[in-house]
PDB file of N, CA and C in Angstrom:
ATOM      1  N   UNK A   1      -3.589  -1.886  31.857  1.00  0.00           N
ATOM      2  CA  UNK A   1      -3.204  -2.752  32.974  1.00  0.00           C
ATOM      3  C   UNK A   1      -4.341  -3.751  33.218  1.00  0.00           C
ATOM      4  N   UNK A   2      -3.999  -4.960  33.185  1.00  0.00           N
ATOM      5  CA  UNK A   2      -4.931  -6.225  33.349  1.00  0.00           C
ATOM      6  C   UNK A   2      -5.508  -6.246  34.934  1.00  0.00           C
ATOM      7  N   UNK A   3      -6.498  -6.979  34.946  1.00  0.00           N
ATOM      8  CA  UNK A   3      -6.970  -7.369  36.628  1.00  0.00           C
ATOM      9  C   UNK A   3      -6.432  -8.568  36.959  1.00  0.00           C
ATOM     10  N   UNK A   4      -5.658  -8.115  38.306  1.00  0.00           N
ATOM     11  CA  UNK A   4      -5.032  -9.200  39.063  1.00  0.00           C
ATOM     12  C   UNK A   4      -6.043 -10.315  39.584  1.00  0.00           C
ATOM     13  N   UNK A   5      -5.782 -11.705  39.484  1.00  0.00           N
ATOM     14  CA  UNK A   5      -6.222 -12.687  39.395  1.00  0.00           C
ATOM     15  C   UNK A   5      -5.979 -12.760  41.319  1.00  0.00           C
ATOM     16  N   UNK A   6      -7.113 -13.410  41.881  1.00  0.00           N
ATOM     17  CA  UNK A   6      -6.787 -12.964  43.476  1.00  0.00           C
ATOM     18  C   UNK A   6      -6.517 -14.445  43.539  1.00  0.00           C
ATOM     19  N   UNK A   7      -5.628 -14.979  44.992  1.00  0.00           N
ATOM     20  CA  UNK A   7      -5.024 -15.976  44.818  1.00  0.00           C
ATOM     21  C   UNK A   7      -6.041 -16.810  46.267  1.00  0.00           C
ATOM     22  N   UNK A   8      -6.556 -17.532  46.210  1.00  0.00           N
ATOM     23  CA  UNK A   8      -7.559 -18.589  46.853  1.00  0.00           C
ATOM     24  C   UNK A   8      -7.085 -18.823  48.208  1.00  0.00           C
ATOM     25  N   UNK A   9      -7.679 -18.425  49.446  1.00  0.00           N
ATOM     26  CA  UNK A   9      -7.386 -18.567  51.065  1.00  0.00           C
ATOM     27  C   UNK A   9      -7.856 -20.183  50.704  1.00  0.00           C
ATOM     28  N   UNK A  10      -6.116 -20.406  51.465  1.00  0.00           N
ATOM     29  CA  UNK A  10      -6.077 -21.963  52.356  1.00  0.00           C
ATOM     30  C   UNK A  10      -6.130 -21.680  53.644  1.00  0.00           C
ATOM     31  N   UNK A  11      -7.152 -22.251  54.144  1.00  0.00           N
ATOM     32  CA  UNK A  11      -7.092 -22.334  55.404  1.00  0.00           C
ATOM     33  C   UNK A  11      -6.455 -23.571  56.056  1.00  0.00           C
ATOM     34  N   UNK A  12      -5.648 -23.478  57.340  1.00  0.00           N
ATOM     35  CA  UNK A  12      -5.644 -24.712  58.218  1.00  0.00           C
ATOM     36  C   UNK A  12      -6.400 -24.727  59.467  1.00  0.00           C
ATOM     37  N   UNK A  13      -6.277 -26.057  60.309  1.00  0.00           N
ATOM     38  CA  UNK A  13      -6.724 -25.978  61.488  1.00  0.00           C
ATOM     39  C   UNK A  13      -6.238 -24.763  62.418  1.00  0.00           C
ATOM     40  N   UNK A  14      -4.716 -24.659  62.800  1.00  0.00           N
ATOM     41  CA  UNK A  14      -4.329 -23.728  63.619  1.00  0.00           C
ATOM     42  C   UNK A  14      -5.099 -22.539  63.376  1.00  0.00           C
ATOM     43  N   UNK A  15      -4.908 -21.728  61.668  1.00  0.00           N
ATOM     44  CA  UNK A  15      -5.517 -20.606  61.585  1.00  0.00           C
ATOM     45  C   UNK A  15      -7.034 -20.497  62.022  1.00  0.00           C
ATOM     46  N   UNK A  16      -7.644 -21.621  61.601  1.00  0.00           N
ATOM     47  CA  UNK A  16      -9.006 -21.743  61.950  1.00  0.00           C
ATOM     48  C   UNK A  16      -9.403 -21.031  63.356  1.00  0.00           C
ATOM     49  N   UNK A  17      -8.573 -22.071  63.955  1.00  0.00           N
ATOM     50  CA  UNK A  17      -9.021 -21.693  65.362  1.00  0.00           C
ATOM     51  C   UNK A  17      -8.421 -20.273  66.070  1.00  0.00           C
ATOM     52  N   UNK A  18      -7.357 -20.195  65.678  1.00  0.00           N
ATOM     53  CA  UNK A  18      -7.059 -18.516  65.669  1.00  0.00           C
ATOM     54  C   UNK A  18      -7.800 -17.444  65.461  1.00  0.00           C
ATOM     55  N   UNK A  19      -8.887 -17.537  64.697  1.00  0.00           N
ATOM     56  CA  UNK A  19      -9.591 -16.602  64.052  1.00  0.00           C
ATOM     57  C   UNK A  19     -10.578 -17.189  64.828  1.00  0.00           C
ATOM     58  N   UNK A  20     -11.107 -17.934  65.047  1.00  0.00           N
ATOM     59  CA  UNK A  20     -12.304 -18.394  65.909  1.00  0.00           C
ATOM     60  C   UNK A  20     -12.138 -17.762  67.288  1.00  0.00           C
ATOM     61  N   UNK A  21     -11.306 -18.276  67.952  1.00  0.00           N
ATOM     62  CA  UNK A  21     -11.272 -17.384  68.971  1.00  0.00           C
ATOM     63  C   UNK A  21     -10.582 -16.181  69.322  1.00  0.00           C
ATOM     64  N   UNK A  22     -10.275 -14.928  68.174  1.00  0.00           N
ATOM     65  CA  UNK A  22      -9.819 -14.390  68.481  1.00  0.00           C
ATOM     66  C   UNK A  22     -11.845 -13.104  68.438  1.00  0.00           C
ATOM     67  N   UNK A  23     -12.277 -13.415  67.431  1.00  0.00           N
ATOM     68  CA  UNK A  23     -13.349 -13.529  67.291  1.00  0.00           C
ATOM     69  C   UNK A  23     -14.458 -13.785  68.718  1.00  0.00           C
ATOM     70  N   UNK A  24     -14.184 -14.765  68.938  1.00  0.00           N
ATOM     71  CA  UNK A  24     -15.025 -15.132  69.738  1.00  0.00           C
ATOM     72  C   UNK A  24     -15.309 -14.456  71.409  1.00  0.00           C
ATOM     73  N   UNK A  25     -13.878 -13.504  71.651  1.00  0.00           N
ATOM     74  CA  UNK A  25     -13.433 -13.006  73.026  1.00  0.00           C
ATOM     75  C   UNK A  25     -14.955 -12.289  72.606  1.00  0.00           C
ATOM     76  N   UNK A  26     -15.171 -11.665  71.736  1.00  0.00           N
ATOM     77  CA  UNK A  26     -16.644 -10.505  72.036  1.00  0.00           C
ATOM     78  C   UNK A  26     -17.648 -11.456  71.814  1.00  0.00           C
ATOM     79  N   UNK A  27     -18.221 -11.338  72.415  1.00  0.00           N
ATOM     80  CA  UNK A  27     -19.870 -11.784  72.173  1.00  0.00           C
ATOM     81  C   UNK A  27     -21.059 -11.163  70.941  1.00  0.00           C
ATOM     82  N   UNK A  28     -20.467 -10.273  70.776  1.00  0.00           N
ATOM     83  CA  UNK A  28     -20.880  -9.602  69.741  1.00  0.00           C
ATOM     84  C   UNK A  28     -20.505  -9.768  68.318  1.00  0.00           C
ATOM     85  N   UNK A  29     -19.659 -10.840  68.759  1.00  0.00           N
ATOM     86  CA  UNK A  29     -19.356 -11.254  67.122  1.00  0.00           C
ATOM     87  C   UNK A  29     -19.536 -12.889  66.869  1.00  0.00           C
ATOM     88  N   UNK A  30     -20.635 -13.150  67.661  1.00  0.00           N
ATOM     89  CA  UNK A  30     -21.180 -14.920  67.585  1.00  0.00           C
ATOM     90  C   UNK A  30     -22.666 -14.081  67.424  1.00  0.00           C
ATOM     91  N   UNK A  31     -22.993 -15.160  65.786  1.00  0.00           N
ATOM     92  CA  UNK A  31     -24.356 -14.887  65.774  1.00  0.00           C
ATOM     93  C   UNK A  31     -25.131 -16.522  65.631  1.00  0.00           C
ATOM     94  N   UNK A  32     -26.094 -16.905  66.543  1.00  0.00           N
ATOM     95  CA  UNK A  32     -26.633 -18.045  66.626  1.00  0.00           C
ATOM     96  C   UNK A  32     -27.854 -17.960  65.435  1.00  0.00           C
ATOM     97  N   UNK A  33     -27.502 -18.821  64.414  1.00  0.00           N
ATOM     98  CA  UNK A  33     -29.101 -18.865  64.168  1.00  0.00           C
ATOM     99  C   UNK A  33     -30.224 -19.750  64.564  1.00  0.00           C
ATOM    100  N   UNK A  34     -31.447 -19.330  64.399  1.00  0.00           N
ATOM    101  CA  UNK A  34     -32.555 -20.377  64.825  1.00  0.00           C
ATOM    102  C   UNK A  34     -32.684 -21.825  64.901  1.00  0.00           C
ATOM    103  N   UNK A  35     -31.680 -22.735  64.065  1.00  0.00           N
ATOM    104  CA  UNK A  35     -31.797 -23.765  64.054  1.00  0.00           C
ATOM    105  C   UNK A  35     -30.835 -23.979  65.267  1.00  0.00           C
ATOM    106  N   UNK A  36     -29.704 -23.140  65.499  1.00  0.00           N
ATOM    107  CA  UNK A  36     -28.857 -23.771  66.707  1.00  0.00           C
ATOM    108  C   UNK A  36     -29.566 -23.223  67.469  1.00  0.00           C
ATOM    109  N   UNK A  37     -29.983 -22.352  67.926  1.00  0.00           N
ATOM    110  CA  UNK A  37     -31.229 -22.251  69.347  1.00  0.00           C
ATOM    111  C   UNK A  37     -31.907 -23.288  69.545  1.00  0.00           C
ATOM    112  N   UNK A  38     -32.680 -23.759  68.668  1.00  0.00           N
ATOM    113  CA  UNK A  38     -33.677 -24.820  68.956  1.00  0.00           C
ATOM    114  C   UNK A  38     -32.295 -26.183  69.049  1.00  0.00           C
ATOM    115  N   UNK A  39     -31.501 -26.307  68.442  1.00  0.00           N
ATOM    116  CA  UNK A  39     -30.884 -27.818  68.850  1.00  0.00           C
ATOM    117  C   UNK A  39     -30.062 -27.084  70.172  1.00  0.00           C
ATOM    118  N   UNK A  40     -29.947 -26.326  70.906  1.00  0.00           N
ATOM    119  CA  UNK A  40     -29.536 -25.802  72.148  1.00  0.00           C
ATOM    120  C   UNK A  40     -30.366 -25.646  72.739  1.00  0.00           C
ATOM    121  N   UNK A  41     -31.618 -25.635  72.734  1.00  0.00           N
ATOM    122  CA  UNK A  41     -32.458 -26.132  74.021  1.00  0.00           C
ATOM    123  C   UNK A  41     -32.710 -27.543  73.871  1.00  0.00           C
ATOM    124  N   UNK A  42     -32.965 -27.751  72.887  1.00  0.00           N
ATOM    125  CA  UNK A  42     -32.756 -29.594  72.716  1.00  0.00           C
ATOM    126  C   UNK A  42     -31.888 -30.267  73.894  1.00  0.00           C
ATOM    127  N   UNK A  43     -30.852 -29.820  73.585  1.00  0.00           N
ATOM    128  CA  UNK A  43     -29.858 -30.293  74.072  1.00  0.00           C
ATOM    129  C   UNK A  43     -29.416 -29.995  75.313  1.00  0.00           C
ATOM    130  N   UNK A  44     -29.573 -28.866  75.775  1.00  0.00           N
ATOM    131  CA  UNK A  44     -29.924 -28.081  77.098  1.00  0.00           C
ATOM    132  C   UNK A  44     -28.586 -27.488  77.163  1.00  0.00           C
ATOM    133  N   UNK A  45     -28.256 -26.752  76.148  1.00  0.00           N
ATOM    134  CA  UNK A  45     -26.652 -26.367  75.979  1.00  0.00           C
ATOM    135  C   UNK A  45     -26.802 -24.955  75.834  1.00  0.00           C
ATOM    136  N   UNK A  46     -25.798 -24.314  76.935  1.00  0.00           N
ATOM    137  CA  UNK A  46     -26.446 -22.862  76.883  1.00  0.00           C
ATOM    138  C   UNK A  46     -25.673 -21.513  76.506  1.00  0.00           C
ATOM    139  N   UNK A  47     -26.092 -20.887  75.953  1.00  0.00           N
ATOM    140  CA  UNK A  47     -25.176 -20.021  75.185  1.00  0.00           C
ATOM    141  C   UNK A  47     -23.320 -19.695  75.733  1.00  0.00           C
ATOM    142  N   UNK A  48     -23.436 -19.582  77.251  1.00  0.00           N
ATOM    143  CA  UNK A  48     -22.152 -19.499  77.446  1.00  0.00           C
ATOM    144  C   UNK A  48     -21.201 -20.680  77.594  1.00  0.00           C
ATOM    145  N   UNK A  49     -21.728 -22.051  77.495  1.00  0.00           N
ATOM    146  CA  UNK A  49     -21.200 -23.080  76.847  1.00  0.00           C
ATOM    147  C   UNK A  49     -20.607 -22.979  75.590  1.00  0.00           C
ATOM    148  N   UNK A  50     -21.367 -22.229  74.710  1.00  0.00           N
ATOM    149  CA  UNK A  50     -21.092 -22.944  73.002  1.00  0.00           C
ATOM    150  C   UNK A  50     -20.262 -21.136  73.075  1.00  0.00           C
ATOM    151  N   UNK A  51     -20.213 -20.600  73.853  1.00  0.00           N
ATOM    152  CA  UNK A  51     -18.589 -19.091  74.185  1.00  0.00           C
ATOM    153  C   UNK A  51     -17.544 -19.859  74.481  1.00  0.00           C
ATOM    154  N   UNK A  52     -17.924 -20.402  75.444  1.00  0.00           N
ATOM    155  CA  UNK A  52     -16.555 -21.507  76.516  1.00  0.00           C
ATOM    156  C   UNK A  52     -16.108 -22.298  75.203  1.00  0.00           C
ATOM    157  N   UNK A  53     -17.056 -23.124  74.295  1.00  0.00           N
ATOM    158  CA  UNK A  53     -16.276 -23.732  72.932  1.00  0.00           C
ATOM    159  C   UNK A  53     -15.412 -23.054  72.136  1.00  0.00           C
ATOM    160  N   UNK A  54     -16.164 -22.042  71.821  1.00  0.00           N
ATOM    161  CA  UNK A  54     -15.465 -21.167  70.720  1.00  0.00           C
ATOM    162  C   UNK A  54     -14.208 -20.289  70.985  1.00  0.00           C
ATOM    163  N   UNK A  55     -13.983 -19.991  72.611  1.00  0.00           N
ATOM    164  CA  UNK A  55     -13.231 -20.156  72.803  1.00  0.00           C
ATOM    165  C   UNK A  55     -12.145 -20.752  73.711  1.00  0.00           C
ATOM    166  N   UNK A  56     -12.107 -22.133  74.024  1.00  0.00           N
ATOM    167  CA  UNK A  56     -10.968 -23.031  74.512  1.00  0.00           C
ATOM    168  C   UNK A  56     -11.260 -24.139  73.747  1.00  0.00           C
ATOM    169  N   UNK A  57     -12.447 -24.506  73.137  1.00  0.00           N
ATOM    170  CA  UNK A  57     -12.123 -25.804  72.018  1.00  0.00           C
ATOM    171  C   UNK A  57     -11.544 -25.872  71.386  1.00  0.00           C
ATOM    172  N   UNK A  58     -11.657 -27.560  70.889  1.00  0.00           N
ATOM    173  CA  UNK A  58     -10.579 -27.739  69.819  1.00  0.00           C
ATOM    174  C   UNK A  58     -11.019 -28.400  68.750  1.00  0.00           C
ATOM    175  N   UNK A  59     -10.499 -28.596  67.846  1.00  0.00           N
ATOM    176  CA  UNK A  59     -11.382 -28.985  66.557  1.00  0.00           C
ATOM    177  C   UNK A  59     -11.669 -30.618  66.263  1.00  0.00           C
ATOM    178  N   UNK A  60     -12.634 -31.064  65.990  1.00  0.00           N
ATOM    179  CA  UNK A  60     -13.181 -32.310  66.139  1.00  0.00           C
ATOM    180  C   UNK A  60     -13.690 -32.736  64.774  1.00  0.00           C
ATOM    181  N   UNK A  61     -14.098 -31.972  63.535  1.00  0.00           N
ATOM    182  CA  UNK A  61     -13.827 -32.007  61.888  1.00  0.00           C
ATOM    183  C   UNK A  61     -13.201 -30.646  61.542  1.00  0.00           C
ATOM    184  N   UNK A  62     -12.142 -31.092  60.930  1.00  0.00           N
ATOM    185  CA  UNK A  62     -11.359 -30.352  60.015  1.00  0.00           C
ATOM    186  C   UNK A  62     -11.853 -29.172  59.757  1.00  0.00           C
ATOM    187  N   UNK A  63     -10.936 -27.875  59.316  1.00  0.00           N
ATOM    188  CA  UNK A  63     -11.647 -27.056  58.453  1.00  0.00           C
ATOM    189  C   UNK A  63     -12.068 -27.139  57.121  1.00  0.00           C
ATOM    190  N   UNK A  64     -12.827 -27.041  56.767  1.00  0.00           N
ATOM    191  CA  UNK A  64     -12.759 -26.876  55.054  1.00  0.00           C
ATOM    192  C   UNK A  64     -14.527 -26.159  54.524  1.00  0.00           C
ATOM    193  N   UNK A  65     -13.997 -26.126  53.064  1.00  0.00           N
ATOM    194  CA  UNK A  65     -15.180 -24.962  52.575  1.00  0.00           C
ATOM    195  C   UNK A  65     -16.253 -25.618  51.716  1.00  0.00           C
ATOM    196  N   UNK A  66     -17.326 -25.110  51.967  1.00  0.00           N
ATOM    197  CA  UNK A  66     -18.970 -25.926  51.784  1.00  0.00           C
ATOM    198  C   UNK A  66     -18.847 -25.331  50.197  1.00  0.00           C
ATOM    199  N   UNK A  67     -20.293 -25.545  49.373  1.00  0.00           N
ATOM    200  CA  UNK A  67     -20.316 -25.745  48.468  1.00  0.00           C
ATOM    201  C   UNK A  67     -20.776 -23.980  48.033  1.00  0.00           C
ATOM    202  N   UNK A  68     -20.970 -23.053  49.208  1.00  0.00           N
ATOM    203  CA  UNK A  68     -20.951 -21.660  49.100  1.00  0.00           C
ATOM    204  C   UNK A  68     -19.195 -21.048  48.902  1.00  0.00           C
ATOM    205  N   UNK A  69     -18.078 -21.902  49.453  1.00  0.00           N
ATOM    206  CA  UNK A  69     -17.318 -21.266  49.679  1.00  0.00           C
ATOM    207  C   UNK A  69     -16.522 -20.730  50.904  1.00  0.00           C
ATOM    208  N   UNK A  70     -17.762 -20.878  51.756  1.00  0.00           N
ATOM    209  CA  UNK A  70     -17.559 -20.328  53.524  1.00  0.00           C
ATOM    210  C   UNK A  70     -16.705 -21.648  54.002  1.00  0.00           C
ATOM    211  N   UNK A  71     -15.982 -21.269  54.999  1.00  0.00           N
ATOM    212  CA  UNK A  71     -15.700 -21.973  55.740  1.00  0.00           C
ATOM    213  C   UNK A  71     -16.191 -22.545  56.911  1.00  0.00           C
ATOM    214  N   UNK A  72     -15.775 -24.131  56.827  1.00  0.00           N
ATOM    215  CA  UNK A  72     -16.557 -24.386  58.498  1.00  0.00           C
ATOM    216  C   UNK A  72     -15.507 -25.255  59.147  1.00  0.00           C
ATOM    217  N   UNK A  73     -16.258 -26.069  60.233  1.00  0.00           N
ATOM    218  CA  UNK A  73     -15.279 -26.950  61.127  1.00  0.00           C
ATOM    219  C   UNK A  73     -16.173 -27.316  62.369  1.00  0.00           C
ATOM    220  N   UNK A  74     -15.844 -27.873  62.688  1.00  0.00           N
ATOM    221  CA  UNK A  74     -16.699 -28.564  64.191  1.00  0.00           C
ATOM    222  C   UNK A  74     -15.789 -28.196  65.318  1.00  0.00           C
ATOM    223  N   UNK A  75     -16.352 -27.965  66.519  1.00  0.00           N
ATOM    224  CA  UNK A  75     -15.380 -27.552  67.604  1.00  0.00           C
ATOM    225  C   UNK A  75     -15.803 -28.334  68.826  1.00  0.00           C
ATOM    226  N   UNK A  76     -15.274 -28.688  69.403  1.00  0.00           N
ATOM    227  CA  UNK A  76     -16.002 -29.502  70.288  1.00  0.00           C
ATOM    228  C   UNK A  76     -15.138 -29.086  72.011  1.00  0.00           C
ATOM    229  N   UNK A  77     -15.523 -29.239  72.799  1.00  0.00           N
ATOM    230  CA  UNK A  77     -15.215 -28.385  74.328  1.00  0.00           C
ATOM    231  C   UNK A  77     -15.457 -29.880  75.364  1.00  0.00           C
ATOM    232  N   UNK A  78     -14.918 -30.387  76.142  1.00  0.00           N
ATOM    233  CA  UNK A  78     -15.676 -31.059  77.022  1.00  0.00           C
ATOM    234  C   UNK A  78     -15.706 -30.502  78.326  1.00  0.00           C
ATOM    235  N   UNK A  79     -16.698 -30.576  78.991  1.00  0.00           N
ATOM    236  CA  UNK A  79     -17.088 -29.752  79.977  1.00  0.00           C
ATOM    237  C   UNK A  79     -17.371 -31.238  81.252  1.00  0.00           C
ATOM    238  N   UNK A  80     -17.086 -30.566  82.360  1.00  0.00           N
ATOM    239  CA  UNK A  80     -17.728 -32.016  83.667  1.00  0.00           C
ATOM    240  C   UNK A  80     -18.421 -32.903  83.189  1.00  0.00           C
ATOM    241  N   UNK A  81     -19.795 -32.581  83.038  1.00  0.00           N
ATOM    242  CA  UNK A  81     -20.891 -33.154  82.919  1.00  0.00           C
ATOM    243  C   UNK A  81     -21.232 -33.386  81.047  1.00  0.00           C
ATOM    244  N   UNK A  82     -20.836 -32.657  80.498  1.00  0.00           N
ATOM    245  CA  UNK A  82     -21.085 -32.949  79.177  1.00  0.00           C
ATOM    246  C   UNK A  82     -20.337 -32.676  77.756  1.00  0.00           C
ATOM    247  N   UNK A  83     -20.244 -33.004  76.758  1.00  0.00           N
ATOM    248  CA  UNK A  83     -19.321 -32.444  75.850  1.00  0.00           C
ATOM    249  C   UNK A  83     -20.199 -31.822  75.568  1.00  0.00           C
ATOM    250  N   UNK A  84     -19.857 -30.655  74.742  1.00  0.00           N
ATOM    251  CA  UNK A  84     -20.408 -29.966  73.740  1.00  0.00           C
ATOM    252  C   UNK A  84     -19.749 -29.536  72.454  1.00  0.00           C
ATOM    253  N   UNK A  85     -20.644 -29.924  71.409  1.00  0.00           N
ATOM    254  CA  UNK A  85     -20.175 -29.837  70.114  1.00  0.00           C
ATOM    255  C   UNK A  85     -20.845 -28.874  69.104  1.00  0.00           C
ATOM    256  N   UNK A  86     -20.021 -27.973  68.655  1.00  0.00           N
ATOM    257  CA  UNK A  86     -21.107 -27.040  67.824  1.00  0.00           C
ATOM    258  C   UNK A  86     -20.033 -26.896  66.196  1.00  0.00           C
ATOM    259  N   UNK A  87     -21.161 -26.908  65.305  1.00  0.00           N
ATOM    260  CA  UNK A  87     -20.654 -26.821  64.001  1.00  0.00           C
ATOM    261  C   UNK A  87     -20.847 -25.236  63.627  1.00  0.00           C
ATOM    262  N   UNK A  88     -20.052 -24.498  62.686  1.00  0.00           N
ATOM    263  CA  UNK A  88     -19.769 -23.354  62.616  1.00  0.00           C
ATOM    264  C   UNK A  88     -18.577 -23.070  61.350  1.00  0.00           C
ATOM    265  N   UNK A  89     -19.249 -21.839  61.068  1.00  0.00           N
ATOM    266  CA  UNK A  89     -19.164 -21.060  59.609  1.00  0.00           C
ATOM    267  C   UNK A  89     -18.350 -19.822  59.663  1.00  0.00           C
ATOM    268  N   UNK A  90     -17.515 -19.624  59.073  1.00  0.00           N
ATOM    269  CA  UNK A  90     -16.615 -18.369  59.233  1.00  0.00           C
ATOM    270  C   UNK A  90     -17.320 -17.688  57.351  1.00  0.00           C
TER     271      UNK A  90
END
């Protein structure tokens, strides 16, 4: 018996964001790395902002997959006083 050939995830926007925030309800499953800390104090954008994105934003670049394979997309939230935009990797 041969090995089945696995068939390539398309992602769309809807799913994207489905999985983003279904994900995102725990906090425990957003991991920031160091470079977004430092451009989040930059920016003065604070962790339960870029929660509030991940989950009620909406997508602001497309999904699609980097040159690893992963997926990403931009999400962007506008809030009173400021938008906030965070780029992100599934």
């Amino acid at each position: 018996m041969g090995m089945i050939e696995p068939i390539p995830l398309r992602m769309n926007d809807a799913t994207m964001v489905r999985i983003i925030r279904k994900l995102a309800q725990d906090s425990c499953n957003v991991f920031v790395t160091p470079h977004a800390k430092k451009r989040m104090r930059q920016r003065r954008i604070t962790l339960t902002q870029v929660l509030t994105c991940l989950r009620k934003g909406f997508i602001s670049e497309g999904a699609h997959q980097d040159i690893n394979g992963s997926w990403k997309c931009t999400l962007q939230q506008l809030c009173i006083v400021m938008r906030v935009e965070i780029g992100l990797l599934l």
